[in-house]
N, C-alpha and C. Protein backbone atom coordinates (compact mmCIF):
# COMPACT_ATOMS: atom_id res chain seq x y z
N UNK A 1 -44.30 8.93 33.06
CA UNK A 1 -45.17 7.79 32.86
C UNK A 1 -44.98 6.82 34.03
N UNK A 2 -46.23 6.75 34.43
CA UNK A 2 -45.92 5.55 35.72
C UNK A 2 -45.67 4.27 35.53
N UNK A 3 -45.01 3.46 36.09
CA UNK A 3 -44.80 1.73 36.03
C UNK A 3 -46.50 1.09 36.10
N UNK A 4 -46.96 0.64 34.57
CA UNK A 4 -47.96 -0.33 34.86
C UNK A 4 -47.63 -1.82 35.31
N UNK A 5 -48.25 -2.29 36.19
CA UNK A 5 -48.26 -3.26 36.35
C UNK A 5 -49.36 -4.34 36.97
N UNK A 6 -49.53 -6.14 37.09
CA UNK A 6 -50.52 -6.43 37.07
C UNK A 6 -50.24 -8.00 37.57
N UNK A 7 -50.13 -8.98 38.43
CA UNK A 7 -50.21 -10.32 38.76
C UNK A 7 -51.49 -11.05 39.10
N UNK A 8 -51.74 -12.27 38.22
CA UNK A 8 -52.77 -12.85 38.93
C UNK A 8 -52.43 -14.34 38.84
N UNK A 9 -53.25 -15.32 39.09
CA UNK A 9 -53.25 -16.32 39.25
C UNK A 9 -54.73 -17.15 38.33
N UNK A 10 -53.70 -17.67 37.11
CA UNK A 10 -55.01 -17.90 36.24
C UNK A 10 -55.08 -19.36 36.20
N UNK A 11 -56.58 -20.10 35.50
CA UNK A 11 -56.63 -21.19 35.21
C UNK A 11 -56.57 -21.16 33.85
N UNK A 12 -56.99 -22.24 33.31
CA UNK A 12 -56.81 -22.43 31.65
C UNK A 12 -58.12 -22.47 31.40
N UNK A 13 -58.68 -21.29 31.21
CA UNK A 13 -60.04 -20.55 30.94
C UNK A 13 -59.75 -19.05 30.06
N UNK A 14 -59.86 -19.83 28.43
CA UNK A 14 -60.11 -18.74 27.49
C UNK A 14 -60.50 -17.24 27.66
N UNK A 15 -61.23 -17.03 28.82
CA UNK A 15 -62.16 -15.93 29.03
C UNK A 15 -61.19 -15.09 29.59
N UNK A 16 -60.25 -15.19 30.56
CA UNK A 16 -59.57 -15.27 31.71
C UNK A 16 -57.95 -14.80 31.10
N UNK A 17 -58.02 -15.94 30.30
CA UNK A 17 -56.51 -15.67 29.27
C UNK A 17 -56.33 -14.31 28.63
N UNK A 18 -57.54 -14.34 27.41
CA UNK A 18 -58.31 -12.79 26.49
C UNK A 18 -57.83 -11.85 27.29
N UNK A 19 -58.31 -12.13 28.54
CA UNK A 19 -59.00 -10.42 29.39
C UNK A 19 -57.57 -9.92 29.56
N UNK A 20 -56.74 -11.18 30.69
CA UNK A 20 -55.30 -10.97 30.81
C UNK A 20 -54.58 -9.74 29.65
N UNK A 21 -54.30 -10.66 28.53
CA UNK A 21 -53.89 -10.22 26.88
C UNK A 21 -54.15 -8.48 26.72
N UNK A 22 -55.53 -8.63 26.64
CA UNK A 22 -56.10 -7.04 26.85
C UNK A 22 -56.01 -6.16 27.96
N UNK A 23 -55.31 -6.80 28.85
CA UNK A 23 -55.02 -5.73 30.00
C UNK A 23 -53.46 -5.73 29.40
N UNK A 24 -52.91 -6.20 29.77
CA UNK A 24 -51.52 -5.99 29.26
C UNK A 24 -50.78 -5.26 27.99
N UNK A 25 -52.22 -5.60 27.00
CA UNK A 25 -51.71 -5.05 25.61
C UNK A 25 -52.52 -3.30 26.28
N UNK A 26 -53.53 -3.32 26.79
CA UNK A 26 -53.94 -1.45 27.04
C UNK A 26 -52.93 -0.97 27.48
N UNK A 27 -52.03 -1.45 28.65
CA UNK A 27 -51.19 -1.24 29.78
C UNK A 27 -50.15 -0.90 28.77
N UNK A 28 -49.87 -1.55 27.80
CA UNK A 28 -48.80 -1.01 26.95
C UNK A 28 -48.50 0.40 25.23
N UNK A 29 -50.02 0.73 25.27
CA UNK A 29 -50.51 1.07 24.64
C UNK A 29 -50.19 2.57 25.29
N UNK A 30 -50.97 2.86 26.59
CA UNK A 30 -50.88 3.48 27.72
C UNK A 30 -49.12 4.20 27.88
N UNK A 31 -48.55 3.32 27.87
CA UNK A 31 -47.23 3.73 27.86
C UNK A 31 -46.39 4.16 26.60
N UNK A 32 -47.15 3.92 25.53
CA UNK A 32 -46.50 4.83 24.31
C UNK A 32 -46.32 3.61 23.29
N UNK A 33 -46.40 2.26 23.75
CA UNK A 33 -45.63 1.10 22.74
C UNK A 33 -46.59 1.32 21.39
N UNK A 34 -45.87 1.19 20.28
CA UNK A 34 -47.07 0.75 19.00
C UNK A 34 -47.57 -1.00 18.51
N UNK A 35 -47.99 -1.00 17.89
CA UNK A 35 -48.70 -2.29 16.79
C UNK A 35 -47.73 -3.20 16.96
N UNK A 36 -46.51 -3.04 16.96
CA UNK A 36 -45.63 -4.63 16.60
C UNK A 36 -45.33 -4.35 18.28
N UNK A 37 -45.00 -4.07 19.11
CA UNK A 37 -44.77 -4.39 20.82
C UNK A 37 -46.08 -5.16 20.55
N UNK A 38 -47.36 -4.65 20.09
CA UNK A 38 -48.44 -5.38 20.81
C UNK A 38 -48.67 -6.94 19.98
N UNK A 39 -48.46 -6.81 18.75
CA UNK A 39 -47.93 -8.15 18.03
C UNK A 39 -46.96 -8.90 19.15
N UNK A 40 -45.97 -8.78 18.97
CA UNK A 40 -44.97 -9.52 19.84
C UNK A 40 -45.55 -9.77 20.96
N UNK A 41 -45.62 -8.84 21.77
CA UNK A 41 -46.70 -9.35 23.65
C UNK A 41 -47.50 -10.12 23.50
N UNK A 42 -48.21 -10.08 22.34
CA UNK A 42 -49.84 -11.20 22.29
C UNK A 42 -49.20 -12.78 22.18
N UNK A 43 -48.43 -12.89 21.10
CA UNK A 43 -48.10 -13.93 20.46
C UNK A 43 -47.13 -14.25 21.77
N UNK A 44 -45.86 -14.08 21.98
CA UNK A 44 -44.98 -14.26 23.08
C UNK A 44 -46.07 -14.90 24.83
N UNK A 45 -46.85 -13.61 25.14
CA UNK A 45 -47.65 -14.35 25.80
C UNK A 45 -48.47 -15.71 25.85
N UNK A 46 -49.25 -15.78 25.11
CA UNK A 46 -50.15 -16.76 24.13
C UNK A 46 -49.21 -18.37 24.14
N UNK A 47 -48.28 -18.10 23.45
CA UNK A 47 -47.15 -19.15 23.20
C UNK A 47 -46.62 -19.72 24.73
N UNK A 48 -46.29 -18.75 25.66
CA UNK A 48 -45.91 -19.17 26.78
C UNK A 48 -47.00 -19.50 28.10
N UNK A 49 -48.31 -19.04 27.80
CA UNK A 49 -49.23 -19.59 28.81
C UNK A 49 -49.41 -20.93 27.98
N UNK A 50 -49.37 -21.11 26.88
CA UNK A 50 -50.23 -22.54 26.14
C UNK A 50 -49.47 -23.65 26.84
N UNK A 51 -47.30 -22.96 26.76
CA UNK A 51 -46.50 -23.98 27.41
C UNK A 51 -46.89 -24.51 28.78
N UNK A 52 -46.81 -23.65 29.45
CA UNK A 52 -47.29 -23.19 30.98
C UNK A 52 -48.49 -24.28 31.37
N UNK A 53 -49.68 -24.34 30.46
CA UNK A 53 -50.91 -25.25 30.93
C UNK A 53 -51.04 -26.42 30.11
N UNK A 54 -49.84 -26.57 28.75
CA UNK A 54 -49.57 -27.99 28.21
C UNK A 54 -48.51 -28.61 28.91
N UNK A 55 -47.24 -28.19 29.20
CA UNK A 55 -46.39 -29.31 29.53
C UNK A 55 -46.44 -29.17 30.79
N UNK A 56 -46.19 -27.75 31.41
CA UNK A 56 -45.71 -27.14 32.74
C UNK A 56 -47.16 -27.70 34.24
N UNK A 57 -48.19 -27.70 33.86
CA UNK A 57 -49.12 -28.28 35.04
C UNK A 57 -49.60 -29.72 35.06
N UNK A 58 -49.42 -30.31 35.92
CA UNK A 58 -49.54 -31.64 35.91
C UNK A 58 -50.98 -31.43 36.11
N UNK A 59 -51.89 -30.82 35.89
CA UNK A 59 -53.23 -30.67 36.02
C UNK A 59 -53.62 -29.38 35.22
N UNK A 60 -53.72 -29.86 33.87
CA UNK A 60 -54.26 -28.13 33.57
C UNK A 60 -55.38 -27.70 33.74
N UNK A 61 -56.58 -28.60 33.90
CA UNK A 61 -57.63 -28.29 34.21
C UNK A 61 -58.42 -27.16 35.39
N UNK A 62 -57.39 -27.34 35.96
CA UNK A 62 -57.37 -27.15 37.63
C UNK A 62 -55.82 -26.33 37.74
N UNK A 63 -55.06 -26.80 37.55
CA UNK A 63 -53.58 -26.30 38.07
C UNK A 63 -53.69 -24.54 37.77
N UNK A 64 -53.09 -23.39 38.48
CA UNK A 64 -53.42 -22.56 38.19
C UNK A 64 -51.96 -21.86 37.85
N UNK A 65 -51.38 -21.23 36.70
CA UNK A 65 -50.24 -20.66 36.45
C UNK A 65 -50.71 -19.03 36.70
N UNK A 66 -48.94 -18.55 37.56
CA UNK A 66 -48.74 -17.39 38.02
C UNK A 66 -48.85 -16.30 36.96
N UNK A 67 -48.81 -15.63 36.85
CA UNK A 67 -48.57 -14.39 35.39
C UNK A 67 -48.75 -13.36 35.94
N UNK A 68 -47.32 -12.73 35.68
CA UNK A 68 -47.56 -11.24 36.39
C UNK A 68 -46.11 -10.40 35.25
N UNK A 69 -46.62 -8.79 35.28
CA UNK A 69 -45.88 -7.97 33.92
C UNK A 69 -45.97 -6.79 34.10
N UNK A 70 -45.07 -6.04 33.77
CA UNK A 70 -44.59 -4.92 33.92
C UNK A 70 -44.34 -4.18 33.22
N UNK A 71 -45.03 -3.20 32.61
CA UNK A 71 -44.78 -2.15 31.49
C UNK A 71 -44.20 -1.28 31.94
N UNK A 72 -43.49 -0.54 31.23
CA UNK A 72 -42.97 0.98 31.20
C UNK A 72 -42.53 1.47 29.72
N UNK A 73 -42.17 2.65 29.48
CA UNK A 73 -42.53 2.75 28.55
C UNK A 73 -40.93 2.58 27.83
N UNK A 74 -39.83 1.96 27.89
CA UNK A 74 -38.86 1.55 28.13
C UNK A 74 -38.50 0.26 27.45
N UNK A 75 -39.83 -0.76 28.87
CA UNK A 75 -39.63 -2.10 27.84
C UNK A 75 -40.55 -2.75 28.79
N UNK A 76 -41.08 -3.77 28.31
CA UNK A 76 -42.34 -4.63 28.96
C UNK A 76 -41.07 -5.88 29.28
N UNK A 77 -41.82 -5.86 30.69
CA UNK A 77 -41.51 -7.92 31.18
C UNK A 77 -42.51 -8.60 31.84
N UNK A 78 -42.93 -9.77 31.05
CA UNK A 78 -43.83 -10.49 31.34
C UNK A 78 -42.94 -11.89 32.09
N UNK A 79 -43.72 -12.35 33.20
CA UNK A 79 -42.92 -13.47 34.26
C UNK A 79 -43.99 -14.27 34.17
N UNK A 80 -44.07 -15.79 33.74
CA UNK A 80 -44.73 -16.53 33.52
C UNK A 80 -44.02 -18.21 34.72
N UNK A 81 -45.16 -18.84 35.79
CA UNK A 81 -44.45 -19.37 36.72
C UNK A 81 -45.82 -20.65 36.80
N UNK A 82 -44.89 -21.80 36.49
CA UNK A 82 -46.44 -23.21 36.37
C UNK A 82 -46.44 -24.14 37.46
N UNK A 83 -45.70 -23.84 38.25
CA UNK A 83 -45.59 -24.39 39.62
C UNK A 83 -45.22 -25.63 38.81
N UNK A 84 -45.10 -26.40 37.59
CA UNK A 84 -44.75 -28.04 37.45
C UNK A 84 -43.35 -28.02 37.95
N UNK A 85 -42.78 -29.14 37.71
CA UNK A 85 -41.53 -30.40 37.88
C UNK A 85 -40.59 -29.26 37.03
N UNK A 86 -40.28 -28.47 35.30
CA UNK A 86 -39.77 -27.72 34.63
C UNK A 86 -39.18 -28.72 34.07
N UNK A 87 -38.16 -27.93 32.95
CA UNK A 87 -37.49 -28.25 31.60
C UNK A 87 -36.63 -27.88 31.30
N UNK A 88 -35.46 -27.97 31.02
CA UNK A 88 -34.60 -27.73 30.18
C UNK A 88 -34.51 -27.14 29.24
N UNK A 89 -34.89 -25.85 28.99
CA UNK A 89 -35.00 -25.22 27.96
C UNK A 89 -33.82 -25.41 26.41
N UNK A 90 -32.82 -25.75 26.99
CA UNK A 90 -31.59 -26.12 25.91
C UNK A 90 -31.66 -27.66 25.66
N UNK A 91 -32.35 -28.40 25.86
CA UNK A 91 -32.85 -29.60 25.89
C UNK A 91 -33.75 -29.79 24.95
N UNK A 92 -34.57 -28.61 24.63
CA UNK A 92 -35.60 -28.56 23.44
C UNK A 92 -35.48 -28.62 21.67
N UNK A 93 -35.76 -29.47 21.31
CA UNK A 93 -35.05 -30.09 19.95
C UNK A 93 -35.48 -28.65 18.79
N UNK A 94 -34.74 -28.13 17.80
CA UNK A 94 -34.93 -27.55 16.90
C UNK A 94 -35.54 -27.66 16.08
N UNK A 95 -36.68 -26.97 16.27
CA UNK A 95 -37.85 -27.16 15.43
C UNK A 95 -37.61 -26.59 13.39
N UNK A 96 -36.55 -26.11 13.59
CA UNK A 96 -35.76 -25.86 12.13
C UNK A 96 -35.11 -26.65 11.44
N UNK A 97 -34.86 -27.69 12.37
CA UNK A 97 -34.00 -29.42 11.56
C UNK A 97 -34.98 -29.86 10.87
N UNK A 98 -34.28 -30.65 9.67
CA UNK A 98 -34.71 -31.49 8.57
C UNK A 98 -35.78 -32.45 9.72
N UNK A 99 -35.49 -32.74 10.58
CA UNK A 99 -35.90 -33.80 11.22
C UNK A 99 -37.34 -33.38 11.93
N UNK A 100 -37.55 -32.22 12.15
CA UNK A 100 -38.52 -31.88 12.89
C UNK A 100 -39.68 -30.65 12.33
N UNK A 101 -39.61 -30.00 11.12
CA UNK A 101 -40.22 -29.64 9.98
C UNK A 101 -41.30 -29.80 10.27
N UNK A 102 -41.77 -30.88 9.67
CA UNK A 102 -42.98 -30.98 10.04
C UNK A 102 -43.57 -31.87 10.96
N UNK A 103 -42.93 -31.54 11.87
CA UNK A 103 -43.85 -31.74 13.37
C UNK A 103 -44.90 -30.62 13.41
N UNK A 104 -45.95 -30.69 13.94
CA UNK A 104 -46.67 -29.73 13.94
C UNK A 104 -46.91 -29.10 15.54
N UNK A 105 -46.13 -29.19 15.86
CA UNK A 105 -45.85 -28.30 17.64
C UNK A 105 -44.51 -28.08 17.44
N UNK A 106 -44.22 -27.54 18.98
CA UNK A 106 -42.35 -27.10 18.76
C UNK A 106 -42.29 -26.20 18.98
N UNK A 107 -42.96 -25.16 18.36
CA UNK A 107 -42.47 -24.14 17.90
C UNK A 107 -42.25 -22.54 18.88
N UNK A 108 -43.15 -22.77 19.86
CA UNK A 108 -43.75 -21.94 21.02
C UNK A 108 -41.74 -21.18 21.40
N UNK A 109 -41.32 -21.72 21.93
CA UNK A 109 -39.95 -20.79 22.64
C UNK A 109 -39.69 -20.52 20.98
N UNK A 110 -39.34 -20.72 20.39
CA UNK A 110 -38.55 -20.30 19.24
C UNK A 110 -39.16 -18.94 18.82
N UNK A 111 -40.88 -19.09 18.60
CA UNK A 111 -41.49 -17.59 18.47
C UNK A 111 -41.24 -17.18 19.42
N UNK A 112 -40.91 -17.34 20.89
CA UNK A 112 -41.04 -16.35 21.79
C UNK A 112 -39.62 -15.43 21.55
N UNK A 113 -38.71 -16.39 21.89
CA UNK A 113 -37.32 -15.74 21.72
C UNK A 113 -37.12 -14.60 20.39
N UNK A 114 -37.91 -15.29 19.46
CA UNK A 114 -38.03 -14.45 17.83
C UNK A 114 -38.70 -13.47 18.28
N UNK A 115 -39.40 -12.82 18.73
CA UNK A 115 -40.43 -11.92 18.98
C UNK A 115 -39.39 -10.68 20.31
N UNK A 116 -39.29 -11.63 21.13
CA UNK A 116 -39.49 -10.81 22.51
C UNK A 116 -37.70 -10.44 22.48
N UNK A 117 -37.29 -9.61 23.21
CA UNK A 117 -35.80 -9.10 23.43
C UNK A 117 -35.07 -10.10 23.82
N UNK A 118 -35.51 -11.04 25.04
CA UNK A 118 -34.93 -12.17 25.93
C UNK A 118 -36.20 -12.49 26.65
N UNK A 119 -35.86 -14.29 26.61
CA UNK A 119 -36.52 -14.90 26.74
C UNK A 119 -35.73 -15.63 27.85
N UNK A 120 -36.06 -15.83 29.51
CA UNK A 120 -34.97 -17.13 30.50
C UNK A 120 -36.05 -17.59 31.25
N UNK A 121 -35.23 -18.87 31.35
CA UNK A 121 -36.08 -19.42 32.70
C UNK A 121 -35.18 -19.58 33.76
N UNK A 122 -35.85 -19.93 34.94
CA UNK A 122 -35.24 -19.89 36.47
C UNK A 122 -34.26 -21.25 35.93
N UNK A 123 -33.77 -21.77 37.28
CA UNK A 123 -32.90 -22.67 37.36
C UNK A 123 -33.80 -24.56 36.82
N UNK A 124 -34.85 -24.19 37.53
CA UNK A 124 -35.68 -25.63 37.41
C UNK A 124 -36.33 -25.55 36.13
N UNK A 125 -36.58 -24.49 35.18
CA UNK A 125 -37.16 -24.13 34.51
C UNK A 125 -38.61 -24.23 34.34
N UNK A 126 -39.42 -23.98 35.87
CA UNK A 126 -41.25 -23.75 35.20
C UNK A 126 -41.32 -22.49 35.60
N UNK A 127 -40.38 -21.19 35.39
CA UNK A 127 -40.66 -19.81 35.66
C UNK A 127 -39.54 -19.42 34.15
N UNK A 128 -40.68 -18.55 33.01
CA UNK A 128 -39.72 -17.48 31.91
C UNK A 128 -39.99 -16.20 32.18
N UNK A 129 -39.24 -15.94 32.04
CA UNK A 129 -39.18 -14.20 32.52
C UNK A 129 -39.00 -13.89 30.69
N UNK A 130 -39.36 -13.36 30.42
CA UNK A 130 -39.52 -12.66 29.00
C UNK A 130 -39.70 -11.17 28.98
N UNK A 131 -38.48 -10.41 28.11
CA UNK A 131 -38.22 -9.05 27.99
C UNK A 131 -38.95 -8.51 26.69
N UNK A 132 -39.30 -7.50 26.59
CA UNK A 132 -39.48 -6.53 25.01
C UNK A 132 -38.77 -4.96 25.15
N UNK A 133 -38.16 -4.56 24.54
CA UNK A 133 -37.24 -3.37 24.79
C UNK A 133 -37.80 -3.14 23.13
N UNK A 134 -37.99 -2.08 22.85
CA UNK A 134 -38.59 -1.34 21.45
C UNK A 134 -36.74 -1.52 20.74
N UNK A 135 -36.74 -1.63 19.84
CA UNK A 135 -35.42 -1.75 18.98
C UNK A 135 -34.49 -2.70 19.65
N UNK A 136 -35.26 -3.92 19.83
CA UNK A 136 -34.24 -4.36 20.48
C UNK A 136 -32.99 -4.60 22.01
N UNK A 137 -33.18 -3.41 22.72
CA UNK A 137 -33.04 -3.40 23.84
C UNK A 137 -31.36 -3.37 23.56
């Protein structure tokens, strides 16, 4: 099975996002993954472009985030990069405390990490590299 793979440079255009999603989820399909890889990839993705063009671009309109991913049939890694200022990922309050319940955002890394094998960001944190390994890895 050959290494699929795929980088582009998107804006925050629904149309654009979809197509992304559906190339990535065929690309993995292609390589043998079933129904819950493609559960997890959608949602994990989804969750981390929303971060990417809510907190991560000081222009989402316009600002354009990197996205580029790599299937095999092994384990998918999706690299997600927003060119912003970044975050602290351990800095991010627990959306499972009494205190934060019902907030109604938050929640985006927590599904990702829940979903995907490993979830990191670079040092500045506006680049996650996000793993899926079938059982866990």
């Amino acid at each position: 099975m050959p290494v699929l793979s795929d980088s582009q440079q998107l804006t925050n255009d629904p149309d654009r996002i979809h197509a992304i999603e559906e190339k990535l989820l065929t690309a993995a399909k292609q390589a043998g993954h079933d129904s819950s890889t493609a559960f997890a990839l959608r949602l994990a993705l989804d969750e981390a472009l929303r971060n990417a063009f809510t907190h991560g671009a000081t222009d989402p309109s316009s600002q354009p985030v990197d996205v580029s991913w790599t299937v095999e049939s092994s384990r998918v890694t999706i690299v997600i990069n927003d060119h912003g200022p970044g975050f602290d990922p351990d800095a991010i309050a627990d959306p499972t405390a009494d205190e934060n319940i019902e907030r109604p955002c938050g929640r985006g890394l927590l599904l990702m990490r829940a979903y995907m094998t490993s979830v990191s960001h670079n040092k500045s944190g506006n680049t996650v590299t996000m793993r899926y390994e079938p059982g866990g890895g």
